[in-house]
PDB file of N, CA and C in Angstrom:
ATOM      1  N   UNK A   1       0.819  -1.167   0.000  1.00  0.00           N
ATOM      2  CA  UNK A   1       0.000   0.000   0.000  1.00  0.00           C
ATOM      3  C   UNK A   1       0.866   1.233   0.000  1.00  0.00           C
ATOM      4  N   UNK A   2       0.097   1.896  -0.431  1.00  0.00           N
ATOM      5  CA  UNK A   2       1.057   3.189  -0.855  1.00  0.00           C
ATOM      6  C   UNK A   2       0.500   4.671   0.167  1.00  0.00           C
ATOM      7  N   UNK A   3       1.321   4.914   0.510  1.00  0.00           N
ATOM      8  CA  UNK A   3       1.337   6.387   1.891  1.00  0.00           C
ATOM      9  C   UNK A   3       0.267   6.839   1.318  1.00  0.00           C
ATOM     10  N   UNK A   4      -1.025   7.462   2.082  1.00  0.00           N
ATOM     11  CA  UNK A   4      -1.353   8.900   1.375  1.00  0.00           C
ATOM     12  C   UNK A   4      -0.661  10.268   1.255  1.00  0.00           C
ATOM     13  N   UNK A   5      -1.053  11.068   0.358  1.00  0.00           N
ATOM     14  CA  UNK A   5      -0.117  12.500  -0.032  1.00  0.00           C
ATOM     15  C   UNK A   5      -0.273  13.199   1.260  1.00  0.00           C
ATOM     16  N   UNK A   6       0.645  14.019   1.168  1.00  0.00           N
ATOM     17  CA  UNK A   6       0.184  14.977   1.937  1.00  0.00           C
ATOM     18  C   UNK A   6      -0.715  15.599   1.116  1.00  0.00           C
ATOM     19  N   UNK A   7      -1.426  16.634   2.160  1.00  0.00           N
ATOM     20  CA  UNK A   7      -2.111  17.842   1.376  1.00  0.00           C
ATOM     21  C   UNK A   7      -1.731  19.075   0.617  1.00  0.00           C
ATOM     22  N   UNK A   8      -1.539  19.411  -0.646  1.00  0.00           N
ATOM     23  CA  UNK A   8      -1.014  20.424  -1.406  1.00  0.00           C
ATOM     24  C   UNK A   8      -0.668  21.744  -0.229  1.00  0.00           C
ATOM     25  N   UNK A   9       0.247  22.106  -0.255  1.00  0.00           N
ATOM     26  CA  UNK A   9       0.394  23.746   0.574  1.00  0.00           C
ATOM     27  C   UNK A   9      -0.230  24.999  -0.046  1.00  0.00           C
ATOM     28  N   UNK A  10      -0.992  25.530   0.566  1.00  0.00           N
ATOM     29  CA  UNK A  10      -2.075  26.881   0.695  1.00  0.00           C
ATOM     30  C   UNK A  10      -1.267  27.636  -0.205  1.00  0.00           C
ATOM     31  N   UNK A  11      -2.170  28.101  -0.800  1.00  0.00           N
ATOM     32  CA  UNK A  11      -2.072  28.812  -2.028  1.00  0.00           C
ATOM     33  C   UNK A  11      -1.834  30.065  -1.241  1.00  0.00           C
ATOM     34  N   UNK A  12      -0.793  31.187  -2.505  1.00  0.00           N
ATOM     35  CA  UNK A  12      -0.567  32.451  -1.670  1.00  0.00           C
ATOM     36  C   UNK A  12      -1.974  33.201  -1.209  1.00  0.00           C
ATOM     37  N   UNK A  13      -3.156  33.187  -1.842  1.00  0.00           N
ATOM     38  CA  UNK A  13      -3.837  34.039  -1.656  1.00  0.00           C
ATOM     39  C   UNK A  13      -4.492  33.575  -0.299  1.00  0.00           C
ATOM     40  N   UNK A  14      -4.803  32.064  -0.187  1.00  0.00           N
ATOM     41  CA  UNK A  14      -5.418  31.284   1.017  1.00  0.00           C
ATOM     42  C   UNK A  14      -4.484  32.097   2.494  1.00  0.00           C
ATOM     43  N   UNK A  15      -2.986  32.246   2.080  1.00  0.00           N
ATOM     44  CA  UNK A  15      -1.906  32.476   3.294  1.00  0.00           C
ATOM     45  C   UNK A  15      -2.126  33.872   3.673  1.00  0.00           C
ATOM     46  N   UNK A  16      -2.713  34.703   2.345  1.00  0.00           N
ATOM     47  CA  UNK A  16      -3.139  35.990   3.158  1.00  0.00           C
ATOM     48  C   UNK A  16      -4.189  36.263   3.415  1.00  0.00           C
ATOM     49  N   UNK A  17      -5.370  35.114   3.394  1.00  0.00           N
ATOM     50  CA  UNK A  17      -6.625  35.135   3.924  1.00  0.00           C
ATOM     51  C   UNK A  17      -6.556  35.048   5.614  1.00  0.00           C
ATOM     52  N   UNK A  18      -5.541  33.569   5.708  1.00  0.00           N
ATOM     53  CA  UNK A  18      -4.802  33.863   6.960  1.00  0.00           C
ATOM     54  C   UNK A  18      -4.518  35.005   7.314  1.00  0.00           C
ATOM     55  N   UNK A  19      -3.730  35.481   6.888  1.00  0.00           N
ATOM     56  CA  UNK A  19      -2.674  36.591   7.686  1.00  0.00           C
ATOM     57  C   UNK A  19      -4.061  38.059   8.050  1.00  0.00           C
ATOM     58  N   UNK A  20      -4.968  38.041   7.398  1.00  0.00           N
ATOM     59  CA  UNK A  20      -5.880  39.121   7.286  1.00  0.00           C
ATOM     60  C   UNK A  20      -6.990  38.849   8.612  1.00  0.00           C
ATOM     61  N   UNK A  21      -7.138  37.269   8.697  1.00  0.00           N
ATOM     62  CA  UNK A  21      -8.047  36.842   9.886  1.00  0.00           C
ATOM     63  C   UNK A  21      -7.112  37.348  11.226  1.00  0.00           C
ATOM     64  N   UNK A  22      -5.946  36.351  11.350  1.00  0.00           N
ATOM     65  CA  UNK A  22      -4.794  36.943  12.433  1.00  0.00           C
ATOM     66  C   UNK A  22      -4.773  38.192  13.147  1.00  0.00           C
ATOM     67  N   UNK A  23      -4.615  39.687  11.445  1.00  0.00           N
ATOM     68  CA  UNK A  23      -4.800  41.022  11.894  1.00  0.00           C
ATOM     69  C   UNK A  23      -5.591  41.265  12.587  1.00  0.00           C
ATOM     70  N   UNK A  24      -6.998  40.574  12.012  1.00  0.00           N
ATOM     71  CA  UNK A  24      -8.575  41.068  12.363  1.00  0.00           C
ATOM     72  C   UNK A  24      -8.507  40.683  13.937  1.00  0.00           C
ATOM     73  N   UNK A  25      -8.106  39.738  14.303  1.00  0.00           N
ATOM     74  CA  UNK A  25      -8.132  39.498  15.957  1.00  0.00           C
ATOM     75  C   UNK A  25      -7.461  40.026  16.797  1.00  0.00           C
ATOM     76  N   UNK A  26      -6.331  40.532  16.474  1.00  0.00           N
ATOM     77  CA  UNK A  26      -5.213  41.371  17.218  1.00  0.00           C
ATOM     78  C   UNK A  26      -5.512  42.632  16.982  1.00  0.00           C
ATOM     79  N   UNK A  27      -6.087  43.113  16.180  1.00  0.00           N
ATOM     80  CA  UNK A  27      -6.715  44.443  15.489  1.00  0.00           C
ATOM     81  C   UNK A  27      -8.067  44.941  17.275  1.00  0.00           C
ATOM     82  N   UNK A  28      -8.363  43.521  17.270  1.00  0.00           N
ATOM     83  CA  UNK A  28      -9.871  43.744  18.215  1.00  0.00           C
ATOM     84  C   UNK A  28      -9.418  43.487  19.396  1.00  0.00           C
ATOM     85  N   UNK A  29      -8.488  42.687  19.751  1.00  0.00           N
ATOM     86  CA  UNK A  29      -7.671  42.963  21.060  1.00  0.00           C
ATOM     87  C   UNK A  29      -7.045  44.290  21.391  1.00  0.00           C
ATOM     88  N   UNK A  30      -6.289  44.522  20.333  1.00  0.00           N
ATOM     89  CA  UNK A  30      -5.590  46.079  21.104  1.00  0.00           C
ATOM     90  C   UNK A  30      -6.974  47.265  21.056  1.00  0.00           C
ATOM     91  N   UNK A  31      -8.136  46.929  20.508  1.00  0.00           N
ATOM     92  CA  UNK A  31      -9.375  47.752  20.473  1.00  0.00           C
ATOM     93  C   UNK A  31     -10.079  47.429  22.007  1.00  0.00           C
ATOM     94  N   UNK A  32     -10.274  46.205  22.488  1.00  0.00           N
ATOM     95  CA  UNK A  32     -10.314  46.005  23.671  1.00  0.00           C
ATOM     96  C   UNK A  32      -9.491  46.662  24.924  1.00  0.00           C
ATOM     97  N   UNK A  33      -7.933  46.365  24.941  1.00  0.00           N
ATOM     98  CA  UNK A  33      -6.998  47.023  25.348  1.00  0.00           C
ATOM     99  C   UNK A  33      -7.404  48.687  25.702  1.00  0.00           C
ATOM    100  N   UNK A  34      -7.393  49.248  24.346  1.00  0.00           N
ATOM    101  CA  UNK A  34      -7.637  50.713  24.018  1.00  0.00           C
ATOM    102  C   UNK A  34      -8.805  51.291  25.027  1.00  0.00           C
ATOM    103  N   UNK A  35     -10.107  50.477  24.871  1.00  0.00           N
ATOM    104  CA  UNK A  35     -11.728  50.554  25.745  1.00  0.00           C
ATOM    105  C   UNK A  35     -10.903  50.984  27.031  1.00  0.00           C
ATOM    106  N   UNK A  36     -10.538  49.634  27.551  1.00  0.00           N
ATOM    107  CA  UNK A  36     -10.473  49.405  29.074  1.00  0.00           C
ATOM    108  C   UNK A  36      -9.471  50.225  29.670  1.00  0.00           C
ATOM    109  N   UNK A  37      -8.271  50.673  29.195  1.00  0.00           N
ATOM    110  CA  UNK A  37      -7.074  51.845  29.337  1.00  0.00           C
ATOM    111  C   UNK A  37      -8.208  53.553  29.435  1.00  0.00           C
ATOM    112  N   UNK A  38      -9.242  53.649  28.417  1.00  0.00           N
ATOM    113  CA  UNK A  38      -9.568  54.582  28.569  1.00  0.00           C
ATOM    114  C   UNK A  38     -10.483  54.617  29.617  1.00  0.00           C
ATOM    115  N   UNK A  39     -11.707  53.596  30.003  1.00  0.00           N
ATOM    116  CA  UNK A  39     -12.067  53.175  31.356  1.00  0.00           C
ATOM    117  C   UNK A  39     -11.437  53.263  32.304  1.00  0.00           C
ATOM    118  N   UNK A  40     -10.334  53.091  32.748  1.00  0.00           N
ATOM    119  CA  UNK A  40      -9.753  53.124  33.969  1.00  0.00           C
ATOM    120  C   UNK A  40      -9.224  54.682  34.359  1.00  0.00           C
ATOM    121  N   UNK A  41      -8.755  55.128  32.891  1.00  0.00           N
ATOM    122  CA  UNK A  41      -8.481  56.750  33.145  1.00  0.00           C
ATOM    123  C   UNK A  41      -9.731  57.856  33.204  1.00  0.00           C
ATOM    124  N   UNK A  42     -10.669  57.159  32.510  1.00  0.00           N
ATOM    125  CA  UNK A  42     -11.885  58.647  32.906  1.00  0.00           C
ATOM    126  C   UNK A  42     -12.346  58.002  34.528  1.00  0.00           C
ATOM    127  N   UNK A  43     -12.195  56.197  34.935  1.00  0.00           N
ATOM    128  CA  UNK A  43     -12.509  56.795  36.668  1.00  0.00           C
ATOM    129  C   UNK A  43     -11.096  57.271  37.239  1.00  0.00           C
ATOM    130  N   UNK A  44     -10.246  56.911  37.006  1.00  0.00           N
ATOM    131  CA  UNK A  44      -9.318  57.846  38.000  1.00  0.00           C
ATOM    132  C   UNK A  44      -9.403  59.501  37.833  1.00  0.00           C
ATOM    133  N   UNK A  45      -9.911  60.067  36.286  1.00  0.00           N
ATOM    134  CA  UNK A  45     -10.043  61.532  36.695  1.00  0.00           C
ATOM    135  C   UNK A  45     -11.048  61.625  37.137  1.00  0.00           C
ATOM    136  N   UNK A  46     -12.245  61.080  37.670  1.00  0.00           N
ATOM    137  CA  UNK A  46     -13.643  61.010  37.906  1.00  0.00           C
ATOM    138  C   UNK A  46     -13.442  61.191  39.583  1.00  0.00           C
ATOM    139  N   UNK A  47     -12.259  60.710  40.446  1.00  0.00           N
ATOM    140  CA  UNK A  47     -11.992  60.493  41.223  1.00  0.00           C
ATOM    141  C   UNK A  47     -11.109  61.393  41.984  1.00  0.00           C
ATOM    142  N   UNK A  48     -10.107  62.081  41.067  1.00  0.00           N
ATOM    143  CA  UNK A  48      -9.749  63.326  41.015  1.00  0.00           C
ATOM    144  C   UNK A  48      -9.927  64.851  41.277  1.00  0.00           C
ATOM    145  N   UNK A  49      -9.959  65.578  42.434  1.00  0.00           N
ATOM    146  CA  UNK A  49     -10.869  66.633  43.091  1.00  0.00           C
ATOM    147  C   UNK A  49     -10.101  67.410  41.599  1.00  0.00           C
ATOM    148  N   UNK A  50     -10.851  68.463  41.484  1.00  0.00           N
ATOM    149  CA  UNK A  50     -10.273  69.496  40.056  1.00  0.00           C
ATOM    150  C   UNK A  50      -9.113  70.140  41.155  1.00  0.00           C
ATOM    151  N   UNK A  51      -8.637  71.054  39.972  1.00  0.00           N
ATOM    152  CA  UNK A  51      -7.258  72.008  40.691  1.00  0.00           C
ATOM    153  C   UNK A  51      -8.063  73.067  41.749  1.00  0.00           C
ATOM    154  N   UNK A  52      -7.574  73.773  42.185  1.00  0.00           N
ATOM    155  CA  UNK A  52      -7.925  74.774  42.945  1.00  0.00           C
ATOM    156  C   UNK A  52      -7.837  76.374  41.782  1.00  0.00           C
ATOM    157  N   UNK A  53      -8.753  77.022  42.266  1.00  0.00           N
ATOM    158  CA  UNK A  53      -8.900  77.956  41.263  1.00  0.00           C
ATOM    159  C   UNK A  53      -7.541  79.075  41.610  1.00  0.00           C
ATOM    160  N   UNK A  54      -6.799  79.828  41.063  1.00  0.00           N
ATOM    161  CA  UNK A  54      -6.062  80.621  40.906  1.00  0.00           C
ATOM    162  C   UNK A  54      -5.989  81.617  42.181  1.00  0.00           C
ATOM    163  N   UNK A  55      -5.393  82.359  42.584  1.00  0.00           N
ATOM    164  CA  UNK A  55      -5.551  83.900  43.591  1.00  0.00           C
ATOM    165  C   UNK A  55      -5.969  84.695  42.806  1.00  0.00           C
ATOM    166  N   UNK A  56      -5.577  84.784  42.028  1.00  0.00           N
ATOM    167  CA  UNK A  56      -5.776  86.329  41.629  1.00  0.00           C
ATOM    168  C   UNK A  56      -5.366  86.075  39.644  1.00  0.00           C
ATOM    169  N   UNK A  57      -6.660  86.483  38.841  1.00  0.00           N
ATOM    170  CA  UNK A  57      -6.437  86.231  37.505  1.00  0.00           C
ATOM    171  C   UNK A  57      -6.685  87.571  36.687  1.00  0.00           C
ATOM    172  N   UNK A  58      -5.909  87.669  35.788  1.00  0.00           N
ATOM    173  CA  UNK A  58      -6.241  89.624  34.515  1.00  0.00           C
ATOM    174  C   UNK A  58      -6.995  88.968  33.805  1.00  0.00           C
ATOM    175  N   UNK A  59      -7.817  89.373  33.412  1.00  0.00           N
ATOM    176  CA  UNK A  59      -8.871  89.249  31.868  1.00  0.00           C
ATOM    177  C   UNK A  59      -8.245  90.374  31.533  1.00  0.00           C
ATOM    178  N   UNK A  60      -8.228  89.636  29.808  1.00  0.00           N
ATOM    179  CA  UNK A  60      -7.238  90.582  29.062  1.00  0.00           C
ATOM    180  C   UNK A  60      -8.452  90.458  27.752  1.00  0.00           C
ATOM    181  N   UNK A  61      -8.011  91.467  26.619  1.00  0.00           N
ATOM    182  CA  UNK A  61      -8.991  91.172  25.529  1.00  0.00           C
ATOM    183  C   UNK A  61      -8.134  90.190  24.617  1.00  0.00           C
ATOM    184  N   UNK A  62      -9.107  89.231  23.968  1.00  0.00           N
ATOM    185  CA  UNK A  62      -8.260  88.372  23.010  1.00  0.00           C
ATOM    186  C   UNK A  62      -7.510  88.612  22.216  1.00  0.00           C
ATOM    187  N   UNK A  63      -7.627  89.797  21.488  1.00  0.00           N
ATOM    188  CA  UNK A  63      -7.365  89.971  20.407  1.00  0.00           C
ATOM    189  C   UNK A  63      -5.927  90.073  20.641  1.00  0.00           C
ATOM    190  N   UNK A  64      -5.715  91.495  21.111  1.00  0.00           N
ATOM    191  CA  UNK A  64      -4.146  92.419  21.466  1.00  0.00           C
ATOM    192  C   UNK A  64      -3.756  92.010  23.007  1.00  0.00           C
ATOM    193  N   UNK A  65      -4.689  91.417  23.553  1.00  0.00           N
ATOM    194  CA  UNK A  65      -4.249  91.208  25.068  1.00  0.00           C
ATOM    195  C   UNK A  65      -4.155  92.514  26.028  1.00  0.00           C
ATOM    196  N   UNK A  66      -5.110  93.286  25.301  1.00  0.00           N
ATOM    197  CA  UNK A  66      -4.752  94.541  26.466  1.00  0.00           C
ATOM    198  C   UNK A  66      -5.710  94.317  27.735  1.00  0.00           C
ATOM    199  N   UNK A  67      -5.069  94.270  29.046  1.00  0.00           N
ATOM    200  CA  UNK A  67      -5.975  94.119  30.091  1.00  0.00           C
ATOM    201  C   UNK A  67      -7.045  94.884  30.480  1.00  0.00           C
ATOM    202  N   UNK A  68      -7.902  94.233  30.711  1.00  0.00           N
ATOM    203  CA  UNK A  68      -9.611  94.660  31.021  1.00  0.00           C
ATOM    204  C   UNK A  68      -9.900  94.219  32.653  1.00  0.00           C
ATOM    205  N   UNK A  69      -9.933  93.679  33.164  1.00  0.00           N
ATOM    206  CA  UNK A  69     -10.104  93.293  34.631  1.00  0.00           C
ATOM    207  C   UNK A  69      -8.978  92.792  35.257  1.00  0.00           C
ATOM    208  N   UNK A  70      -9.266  93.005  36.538  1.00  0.00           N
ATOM    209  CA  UNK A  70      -8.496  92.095  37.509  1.00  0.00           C
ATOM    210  C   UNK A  70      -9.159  91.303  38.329  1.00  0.00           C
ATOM    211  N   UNK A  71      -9.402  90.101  38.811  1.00  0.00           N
ATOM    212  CA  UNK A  71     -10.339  89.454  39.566  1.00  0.00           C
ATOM    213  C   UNK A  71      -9.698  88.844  40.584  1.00  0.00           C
ATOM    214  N   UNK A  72     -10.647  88.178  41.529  1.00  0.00           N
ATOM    215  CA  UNK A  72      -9.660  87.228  42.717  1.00  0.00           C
ATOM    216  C   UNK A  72     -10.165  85.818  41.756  1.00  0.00           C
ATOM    217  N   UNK A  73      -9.347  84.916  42.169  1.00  0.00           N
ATOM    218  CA  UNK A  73      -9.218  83.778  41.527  1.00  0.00           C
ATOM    219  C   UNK A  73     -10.676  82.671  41.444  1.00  0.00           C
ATOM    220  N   UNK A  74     -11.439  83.053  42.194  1.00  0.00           N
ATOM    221  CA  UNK A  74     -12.477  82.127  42.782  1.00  0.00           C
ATOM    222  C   UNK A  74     -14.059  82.736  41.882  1.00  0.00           C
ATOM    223  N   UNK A  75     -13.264  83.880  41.097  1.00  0.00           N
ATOM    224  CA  UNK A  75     -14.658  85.050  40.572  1.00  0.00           C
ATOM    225  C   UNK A  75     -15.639  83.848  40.164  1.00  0.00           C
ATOM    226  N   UNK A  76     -16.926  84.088  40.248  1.00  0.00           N
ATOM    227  CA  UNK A  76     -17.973  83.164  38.894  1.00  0.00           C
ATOM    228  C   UNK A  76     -18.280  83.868  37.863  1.00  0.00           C
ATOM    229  N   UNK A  77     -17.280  85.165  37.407  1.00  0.00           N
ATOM    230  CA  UNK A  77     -17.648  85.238  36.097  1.00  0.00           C
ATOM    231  C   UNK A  77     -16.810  84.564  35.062  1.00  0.00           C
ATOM    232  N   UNK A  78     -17.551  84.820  34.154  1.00  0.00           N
ATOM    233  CA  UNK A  78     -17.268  83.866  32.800  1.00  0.00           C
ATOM    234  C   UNK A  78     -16.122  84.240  32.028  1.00  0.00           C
ATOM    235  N   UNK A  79     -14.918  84.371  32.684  1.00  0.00           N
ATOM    236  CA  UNK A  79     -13.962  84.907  31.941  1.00  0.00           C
ATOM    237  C   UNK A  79     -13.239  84.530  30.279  1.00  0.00           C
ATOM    238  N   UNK A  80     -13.443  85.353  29.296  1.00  0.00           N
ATOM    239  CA  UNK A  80     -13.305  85.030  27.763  1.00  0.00           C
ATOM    240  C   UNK A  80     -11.723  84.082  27.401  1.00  0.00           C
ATOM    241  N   UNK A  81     -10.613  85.392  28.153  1.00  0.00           N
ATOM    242  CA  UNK A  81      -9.194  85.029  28.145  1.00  0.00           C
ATOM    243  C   UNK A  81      -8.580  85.553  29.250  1.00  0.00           C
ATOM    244  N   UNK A  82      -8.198  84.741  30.185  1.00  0.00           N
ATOM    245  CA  UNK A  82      -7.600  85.061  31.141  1.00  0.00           C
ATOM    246  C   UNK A  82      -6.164  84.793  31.085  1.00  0.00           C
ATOM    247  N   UNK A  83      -5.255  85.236  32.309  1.00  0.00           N
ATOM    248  CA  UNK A  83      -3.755  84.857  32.969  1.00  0.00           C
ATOM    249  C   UNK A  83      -4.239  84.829  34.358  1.00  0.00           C
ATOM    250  N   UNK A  84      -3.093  84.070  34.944  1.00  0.00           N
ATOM    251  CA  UNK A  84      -2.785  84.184  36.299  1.00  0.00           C
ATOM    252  C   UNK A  84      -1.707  85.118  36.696  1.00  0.00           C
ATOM    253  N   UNK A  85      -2.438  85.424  37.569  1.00  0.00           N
ATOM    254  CA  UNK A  85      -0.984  86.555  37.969  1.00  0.00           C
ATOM    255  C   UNK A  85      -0.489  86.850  39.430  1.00  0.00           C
ATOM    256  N   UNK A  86       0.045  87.020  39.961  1.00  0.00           N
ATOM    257  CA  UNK A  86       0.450  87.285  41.541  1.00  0.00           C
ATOM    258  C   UNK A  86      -0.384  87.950  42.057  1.00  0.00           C
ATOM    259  N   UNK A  87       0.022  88.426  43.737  1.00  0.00           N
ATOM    260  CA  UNK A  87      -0.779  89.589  44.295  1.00  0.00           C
ATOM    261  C   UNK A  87      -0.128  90.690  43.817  1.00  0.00           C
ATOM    262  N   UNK A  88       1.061  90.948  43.656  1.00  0.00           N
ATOM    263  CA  UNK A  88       2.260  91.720  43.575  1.00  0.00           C
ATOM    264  C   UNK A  88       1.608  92.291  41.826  1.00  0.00           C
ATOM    265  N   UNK A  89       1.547  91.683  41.172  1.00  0.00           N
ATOM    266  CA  UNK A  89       0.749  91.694  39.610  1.00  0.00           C
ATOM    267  C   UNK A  89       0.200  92.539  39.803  1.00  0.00           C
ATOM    268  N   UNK A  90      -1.444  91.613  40.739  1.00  0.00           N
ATOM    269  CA  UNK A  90      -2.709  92.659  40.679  1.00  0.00           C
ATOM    270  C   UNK A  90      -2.790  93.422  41.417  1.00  0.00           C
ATOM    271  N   UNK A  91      -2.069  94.366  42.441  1.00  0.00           N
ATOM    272  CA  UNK A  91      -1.851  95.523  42.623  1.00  0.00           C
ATOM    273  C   UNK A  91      -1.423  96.254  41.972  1.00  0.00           C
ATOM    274  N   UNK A  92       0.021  95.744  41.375  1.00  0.00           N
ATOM    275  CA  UNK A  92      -0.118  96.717  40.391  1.00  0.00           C
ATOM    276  C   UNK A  92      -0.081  97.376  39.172  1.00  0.00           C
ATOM    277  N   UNK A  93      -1.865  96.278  38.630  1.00  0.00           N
ATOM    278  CA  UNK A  93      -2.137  96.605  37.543  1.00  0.00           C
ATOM    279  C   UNK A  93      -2.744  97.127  38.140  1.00  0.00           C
ATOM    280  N   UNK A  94      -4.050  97.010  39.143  1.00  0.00           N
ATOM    281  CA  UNK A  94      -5.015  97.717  39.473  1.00  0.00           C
ATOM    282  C   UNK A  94      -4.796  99.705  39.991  1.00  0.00           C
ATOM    283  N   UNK A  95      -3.685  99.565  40.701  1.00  0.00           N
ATOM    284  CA  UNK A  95      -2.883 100.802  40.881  1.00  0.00           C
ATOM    285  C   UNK A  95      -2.867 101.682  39.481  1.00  0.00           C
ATOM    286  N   UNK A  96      -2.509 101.070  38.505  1.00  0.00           N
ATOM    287  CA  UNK A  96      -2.223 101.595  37.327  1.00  0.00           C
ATOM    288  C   UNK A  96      -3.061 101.670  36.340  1.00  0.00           C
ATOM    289  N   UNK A  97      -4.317 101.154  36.881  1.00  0.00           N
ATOM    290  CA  UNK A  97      -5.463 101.828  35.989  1.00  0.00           C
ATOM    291  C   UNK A  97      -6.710 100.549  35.485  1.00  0.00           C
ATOM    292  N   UNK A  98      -6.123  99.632  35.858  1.00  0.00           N
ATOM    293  CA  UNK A  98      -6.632  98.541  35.126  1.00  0.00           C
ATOM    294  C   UNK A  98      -8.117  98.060  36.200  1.00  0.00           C
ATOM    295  N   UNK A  99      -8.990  97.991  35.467  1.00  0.00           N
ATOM    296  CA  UNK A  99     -10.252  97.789  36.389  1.00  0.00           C
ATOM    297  C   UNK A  99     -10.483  96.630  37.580  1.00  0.00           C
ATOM    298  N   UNK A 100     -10.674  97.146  38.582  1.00  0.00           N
ATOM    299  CA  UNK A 100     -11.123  95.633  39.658  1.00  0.00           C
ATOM    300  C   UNK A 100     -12.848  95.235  39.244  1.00  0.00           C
ATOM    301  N   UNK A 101     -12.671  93.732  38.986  1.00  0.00           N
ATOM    302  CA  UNK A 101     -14.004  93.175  38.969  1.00  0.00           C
ATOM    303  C   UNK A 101     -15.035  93.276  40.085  1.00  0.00           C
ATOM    304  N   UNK A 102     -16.512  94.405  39.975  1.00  0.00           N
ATOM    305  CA  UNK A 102     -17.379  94.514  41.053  1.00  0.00           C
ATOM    306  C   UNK A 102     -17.575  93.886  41.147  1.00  0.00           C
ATOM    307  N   UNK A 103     -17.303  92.404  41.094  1.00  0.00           N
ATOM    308  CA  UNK A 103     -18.259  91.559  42.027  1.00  0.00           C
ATOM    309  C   UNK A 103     -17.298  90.595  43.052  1.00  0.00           C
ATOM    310  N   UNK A 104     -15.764  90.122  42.476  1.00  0.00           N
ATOM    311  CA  UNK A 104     -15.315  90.094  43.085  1.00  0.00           C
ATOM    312  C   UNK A 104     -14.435  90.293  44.201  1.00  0.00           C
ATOM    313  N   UNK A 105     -14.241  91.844  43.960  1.00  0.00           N
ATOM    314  CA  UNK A 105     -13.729  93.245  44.204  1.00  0.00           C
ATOM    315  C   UNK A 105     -11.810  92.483  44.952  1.00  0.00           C
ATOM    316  N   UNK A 106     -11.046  92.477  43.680  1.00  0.00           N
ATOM    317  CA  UNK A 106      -9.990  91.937  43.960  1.00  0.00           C
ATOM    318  C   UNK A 106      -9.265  93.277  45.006  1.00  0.00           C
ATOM    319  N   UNK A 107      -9.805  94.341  44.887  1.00  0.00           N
ATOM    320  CA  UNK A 107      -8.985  95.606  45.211  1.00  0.00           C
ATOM    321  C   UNK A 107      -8.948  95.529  46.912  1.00  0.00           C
ATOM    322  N   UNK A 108     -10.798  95.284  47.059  1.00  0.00           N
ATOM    323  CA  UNK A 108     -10.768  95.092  48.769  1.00  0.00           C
ATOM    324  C   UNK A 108      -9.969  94.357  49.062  1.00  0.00           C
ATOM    325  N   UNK A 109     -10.024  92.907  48.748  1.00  0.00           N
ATOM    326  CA  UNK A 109      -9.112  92.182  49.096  1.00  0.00           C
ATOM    327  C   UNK A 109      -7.542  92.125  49.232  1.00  0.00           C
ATOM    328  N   UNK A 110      -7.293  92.958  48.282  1.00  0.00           N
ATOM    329  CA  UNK A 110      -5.554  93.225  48.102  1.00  0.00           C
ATOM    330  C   UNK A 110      -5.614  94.492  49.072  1.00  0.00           C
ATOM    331  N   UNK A 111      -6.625  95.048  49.872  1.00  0.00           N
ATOM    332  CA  UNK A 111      -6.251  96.141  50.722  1.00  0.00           C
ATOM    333  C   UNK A 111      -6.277  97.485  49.918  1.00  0.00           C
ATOM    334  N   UNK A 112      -6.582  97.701  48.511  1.00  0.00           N
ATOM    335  CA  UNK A 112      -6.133  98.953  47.847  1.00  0.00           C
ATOM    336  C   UNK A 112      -7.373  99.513  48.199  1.00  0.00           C
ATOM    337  N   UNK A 113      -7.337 100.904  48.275  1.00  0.00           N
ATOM    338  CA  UNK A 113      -8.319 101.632  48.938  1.00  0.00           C
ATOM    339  C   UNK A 113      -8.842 102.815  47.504  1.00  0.00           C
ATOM    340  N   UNK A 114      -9.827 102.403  47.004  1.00  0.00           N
ATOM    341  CA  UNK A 114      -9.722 103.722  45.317  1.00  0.00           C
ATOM    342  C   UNK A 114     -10.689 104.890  46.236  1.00  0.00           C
TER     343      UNK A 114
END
């Protein structure tokens, strides 16, 4: 009796039908991977108290940046473009002309007396 053959070897196109299934699964693992990495980081920032708001911030205008307010850091207004700036700063911008925010009145607070 005579051996049976082996079976002919996979045609190139069959080997990259393979190689395309292979991708497709490792493709959906590192997509898995990707999910659960981003899961774990939105709860750890979820978990995360925010920063603390600033002392003392200039609203400036966007455009040229010329300063428009001075606020204490904690203001609730809606500031467009801000900086942070020292106490040492917002005295004296405010000294020099630059407006204190009425509502948070950075000026009382820094002691300046208008």
């Amino acid at each position: 009796m005579s051996e049976p053959l082996p079976p002919p070897p996979p045609s190139p196109l069959e080997l990259l039908y393979f190689l395309r299934r292979v991708q497709v699964q490792q493709l959906a693992t590192t997509d898995r991977w990707i999910k659960d990495a981003e899961a774990r980081q939105a709860a750890l920032a979820a978990r995360r108290p925010p920063p603390p708001p600033p002392d003392w911030v200039l609203e400036h205008s966007g455009k040229d940046k010329t300063p428009m307010y001075v606020h204490a850091g904690p203001c609730n207004t809606r500031l467009r473009t801000r900086q942070v700036i020292t106490a040492q700063e917002a005295r004296r911008l405010i000294t020099d002309g630059v407006r204190a925010c009425v509502l948070c009145r950075p000026d009382t607070e820094l002691g300046i007396v208008g």
